[in-house]
C-alpha atoms as a PDB file:
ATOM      1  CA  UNK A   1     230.089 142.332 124.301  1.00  0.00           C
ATOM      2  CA  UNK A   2     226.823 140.314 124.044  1.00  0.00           C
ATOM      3  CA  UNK A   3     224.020 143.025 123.183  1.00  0.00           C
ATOM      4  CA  UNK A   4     221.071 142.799 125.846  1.00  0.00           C
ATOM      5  CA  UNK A   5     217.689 142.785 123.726  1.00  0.00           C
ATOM      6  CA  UNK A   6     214.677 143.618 125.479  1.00  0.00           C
ATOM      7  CA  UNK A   7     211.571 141.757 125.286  1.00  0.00           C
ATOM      8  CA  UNK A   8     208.960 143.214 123.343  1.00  0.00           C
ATOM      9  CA  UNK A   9     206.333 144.704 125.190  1.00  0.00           C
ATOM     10  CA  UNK A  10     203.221 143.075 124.783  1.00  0.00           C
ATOM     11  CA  UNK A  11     199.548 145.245 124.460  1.00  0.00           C
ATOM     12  CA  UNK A  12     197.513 144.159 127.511  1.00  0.00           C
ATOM     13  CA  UNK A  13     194.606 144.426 124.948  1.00  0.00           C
ATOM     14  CA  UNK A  14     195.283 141.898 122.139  1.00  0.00           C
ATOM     15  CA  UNK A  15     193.857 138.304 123.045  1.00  0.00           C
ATOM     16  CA  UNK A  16     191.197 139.280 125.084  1.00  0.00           C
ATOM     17  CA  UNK A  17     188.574 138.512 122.112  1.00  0.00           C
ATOM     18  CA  UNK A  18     189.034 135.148 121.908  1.00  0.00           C
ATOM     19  CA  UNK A  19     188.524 133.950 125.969  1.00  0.00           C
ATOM     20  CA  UNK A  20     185.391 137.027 126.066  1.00  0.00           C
ATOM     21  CA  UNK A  21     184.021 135.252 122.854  1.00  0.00           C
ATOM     22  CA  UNK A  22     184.194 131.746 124.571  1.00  0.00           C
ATOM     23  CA  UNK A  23     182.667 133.056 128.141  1.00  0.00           C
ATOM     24  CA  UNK A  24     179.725 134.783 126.870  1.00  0.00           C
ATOM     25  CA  UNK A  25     178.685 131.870 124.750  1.00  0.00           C
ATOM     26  CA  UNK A  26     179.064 129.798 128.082  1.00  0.00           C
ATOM     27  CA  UNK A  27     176.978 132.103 129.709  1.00  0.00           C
ATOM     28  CA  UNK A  28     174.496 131.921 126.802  1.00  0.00           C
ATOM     29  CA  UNK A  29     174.524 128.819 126.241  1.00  0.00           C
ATOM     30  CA  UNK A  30     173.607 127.329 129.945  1.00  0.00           C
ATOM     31  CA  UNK A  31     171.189 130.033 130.600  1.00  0.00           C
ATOM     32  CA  UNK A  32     169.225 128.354 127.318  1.00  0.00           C
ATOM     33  CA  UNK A  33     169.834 125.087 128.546  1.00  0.00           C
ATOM     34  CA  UNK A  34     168.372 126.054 131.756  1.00  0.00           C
ATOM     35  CA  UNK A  35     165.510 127.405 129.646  1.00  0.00           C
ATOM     36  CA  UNK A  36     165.523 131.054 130.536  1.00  0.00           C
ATOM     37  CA  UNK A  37     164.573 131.755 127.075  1.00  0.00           C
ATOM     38  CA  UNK A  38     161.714 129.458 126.874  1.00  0.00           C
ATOM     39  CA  UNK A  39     158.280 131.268 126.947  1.00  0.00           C
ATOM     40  CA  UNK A  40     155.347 130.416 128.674  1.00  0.00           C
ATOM     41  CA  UNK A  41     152.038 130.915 127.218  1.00  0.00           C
ATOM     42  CA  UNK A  42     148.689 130.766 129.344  1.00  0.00           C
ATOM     43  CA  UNK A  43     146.006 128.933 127.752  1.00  0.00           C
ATOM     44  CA  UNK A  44     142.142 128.494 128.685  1.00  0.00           C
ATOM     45  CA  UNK A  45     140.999 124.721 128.157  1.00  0.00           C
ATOM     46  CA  UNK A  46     139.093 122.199 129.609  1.00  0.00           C
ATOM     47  CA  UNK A  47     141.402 120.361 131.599  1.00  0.00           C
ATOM     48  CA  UNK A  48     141.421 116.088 132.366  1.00  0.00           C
ATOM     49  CA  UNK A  49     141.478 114.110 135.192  1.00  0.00           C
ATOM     50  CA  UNK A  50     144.876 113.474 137.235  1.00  0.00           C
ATOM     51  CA  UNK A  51     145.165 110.847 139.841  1.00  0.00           C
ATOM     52  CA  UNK A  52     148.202 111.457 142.526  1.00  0.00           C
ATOM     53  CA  UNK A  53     149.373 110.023 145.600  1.00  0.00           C
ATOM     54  CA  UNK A  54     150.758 112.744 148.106  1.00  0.00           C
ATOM     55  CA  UNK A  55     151.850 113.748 151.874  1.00  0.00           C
ATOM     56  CA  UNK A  56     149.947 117.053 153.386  1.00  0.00           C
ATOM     57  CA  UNK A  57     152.701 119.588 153.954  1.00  0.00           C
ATOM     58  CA  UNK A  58     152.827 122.987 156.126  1.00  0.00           C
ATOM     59  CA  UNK A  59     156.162 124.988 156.358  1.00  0.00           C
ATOM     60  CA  UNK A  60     157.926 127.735 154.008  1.00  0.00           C
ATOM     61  CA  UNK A  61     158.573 127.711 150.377  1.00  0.00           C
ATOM     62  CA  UNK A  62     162.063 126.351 151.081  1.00  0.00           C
ATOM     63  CA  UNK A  63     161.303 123.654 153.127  1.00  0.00           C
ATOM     64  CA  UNK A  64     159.036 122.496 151.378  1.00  0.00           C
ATOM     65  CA  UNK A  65     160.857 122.276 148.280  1.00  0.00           C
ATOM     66  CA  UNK A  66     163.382 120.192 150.993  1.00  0.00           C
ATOM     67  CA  UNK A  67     160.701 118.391 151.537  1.00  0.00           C
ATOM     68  CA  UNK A  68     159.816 117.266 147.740  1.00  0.00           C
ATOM     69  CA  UNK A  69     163.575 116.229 147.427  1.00  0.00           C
ATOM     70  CA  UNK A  70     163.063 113.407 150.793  1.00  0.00           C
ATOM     71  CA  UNK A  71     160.303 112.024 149.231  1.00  0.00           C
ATOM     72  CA  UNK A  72     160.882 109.910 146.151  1.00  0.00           C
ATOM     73  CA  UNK A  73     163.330 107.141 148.642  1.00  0.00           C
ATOM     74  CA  UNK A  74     159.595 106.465 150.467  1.00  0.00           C
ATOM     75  CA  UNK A  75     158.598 105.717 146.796  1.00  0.00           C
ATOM     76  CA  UNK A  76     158.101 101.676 145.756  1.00  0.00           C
ATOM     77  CA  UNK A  77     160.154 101.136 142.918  1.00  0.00           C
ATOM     78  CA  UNK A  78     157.407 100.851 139.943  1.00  0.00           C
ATOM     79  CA  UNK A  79     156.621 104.949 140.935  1.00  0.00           C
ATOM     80  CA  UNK A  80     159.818 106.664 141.144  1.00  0.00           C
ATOM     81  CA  UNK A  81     159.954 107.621 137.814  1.00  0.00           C
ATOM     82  CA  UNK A  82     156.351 109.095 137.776  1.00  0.00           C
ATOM     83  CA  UNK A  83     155.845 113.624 137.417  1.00  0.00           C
ATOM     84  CA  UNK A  84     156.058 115.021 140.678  1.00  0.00           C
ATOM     85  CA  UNK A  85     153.201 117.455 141.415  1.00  0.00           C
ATOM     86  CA  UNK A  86     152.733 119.507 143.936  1.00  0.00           C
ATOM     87  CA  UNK A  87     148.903 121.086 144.770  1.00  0.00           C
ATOM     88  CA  UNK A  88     149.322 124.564 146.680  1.00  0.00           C
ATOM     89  CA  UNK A  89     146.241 124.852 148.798  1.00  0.00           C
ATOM     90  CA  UNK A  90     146.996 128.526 150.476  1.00  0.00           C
ATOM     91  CA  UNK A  91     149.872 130.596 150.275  1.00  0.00           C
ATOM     92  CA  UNK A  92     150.909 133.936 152.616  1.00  0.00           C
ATOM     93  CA  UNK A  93     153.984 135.984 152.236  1.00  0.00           C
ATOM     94  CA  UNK A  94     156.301 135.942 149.184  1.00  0.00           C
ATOM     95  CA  UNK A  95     160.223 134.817 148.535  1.00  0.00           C
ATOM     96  CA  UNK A  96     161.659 131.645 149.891  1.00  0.00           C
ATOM     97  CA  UNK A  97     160.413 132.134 153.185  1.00  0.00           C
ATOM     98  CA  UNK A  98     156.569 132.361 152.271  1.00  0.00           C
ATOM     99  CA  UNK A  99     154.047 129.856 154.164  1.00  0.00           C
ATOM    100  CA  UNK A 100     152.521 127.441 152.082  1.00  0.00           C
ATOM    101  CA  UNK A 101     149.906 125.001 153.036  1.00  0.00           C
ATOM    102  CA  UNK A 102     150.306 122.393 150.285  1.00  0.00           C
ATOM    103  CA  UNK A 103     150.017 118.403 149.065  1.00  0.00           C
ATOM    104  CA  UNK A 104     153.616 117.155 147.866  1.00  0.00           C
ATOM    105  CA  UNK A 105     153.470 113.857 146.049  1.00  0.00           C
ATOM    106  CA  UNK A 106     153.127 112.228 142.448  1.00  0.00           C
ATOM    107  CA  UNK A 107     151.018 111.527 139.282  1.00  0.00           C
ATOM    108  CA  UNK A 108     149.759 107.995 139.200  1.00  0.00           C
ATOM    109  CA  UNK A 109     147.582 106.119 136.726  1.00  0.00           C
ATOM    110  CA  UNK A 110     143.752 105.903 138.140  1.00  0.00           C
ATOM    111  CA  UNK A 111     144.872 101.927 139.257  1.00  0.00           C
ATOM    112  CA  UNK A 112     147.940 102.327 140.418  1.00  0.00           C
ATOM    113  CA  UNK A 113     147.453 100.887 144.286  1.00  0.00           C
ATOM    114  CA  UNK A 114     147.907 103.233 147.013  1.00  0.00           C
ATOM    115  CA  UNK A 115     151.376 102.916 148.999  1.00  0.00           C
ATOM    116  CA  UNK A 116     151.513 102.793 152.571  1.00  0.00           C
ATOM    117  CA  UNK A 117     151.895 105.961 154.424  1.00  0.00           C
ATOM    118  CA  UNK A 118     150.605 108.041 151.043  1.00  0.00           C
ATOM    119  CA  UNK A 119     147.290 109.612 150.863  1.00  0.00           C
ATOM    120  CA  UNK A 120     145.610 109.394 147.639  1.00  0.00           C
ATOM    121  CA  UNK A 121     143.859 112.550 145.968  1.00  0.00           C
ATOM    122  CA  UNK A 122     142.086 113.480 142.283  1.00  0.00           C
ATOM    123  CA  UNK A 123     142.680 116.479 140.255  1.00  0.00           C
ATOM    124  CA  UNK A 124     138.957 117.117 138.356  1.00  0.00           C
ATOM    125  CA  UNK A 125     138.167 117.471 134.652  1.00  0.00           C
ATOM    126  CA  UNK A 126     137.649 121.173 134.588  1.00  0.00           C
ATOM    127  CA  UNK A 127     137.935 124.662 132.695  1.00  0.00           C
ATOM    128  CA  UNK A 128     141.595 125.619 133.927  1.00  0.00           C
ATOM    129  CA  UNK A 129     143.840 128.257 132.772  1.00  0.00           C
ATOM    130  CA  UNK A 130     147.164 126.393 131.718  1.00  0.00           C
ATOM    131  CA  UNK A 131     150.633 127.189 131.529  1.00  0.00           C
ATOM    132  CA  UNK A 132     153.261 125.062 129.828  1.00  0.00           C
ATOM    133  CA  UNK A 133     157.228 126.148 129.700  1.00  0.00           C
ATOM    134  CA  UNK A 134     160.203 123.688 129.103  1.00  0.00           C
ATOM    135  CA  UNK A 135     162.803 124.790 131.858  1.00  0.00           C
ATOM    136  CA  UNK A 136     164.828 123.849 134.691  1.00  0.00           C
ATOM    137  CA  UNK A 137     161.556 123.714 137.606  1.00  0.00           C
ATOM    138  CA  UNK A 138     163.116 126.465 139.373  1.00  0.00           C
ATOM    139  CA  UNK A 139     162.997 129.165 136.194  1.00  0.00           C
ATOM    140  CA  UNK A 140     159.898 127.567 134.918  1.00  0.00           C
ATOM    141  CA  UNK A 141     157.831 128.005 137.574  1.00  0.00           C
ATOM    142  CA  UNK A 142     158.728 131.285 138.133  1.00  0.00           C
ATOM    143  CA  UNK A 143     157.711 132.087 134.330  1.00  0.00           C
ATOM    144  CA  UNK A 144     154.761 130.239 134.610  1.00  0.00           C
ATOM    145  CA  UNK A 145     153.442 131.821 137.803  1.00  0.00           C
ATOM    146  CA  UNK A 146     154.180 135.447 136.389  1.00  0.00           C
ATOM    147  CA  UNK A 147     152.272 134.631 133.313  1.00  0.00           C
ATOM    148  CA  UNK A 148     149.816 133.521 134.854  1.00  0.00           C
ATOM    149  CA  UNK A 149     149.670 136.977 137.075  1.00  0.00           C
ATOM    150  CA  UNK A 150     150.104 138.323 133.725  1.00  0.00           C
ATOM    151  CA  UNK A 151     147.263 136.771 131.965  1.00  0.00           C
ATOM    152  CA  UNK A 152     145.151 137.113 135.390  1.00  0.00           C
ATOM    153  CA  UNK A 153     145.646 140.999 135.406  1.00  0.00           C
ATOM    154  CA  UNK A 154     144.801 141.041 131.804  1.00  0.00           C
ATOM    155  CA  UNK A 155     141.399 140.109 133.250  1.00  0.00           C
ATOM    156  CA  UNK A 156     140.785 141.149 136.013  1.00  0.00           C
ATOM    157  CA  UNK A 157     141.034 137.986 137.635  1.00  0.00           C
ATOM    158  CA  UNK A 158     143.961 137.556 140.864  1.00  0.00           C
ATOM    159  CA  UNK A 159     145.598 134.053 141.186  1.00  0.00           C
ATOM    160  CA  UNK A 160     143.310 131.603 143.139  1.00  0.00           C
ATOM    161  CA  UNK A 161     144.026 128.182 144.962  1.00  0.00           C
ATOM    162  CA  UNK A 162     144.744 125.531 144.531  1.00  0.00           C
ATOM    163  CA  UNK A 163     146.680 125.251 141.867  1.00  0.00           C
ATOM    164  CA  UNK A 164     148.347 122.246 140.604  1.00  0.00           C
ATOM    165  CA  UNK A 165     151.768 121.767 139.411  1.00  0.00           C
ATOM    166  CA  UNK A 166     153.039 119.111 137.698  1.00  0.00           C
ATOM    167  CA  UNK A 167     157.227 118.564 137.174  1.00  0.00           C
ATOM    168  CA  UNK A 168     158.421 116.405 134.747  1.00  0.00           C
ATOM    169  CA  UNK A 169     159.499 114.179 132.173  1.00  0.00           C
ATOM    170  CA  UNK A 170     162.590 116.259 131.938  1.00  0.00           C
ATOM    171  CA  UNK A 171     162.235 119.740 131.769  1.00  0.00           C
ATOM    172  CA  UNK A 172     158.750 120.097 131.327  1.00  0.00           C
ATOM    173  CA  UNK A 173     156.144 122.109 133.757  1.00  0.00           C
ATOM    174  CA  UNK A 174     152.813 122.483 133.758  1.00  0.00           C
ATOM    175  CA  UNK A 175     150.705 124.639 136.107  1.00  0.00           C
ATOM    176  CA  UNK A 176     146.864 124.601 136.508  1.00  0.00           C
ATOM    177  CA  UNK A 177     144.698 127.066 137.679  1.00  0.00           C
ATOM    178  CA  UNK A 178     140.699 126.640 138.056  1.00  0.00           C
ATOM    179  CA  UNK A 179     139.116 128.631 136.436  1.00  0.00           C
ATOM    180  CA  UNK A 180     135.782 128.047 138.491  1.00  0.00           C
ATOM    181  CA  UNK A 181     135.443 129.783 141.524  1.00  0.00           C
ATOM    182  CA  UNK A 182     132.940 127.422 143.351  1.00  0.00           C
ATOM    183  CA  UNK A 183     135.134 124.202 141.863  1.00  0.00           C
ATOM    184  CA  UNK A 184     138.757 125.821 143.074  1.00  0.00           C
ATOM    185  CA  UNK A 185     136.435 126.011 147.239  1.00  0.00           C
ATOM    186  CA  UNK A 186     136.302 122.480 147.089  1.00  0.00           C
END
């Protein structure tokens, strides 16, 4: 008679390394792409001119970042490739759902020609605090705007508006804060 062998019995626990290995270094590896562990650093400098075209906007947080995505198909062709900025005028509430009373638009050079149905505005040469990171907008601009609560606290001075953000090539952020009271009024 045939003998009946039994499978071996196999430990639940050996091969696990290998796939945990692999996931964390997938987790790792698009949080850095993302740029989570980018730093941002606030700097005091004196600041140049930026020329930008824009459209007011008034809604939340979320729609208006809705409202950033709609706007680069109203864009002539020569622009669309331009840093989006976005100028927050006044800000109440916090999270997604916080009003914001801001200009939406982008960077142009000082003779680039209006387009129709775009309002044209001027960032001034000024003493700004700065804050550069190299991340995904989402994570940068939450680094940013905590560092530069950070730096703020440090001396005893609260965020102010406006303050100017500026979103591209790539990664790349930049936020601006006045550093002039009776300039940021105006």
């Amino acid at each position: 008679m045939a003998e009946i062998r039994e499978a071996p019995k196999r430990d639940w626990r050996r091969g696990w390394t290998g796939p945990l290995v692999v996931f964390v270094l997938l987790v790792l590896g698009t949080l850095w792409w993302l740029g989570v562990f980018h730093s941002a650093q606030v700097l005091e400098e004196t600041g140049s001119v930026h020329a930008y075209i824009y459209q007011n906007f008034q809604g939340t947080y979320r729609q208006m970042v809705k409202a950033r995505g709609k706007l680069s198909p109203q864009l002539p062709a020569d622009l669309r490739g331009h840093p989006e900025i976005t100028m927050m005028e006044n800000e109440s509430g916090s999270g997604g759902d916080a009003m914001v009373k801001a200009r939406i638009g982008y960077l142009v050079n000082a003779g680039d020609a209006t387009p129709p149905g775009w309002l044209r505005g001027d960032w001034p040469a000024q003493r700004v605090a700065k804050v550069e990171v190299n991340a995904n907008a989402a994570i940068a601009s939450w680094k940013a705007y905590s560092a530069l609560d950070d730096w703020g606290k440090a001396r005893g001075m609260p965020l102010h508006y406006p303050l100017f953000e500026m979103m591209g090539p790539g990664n790349r952020y930049v936020l601006l804060m006045p550093l002039d009271k009776s300039l940021a009024s105006s």
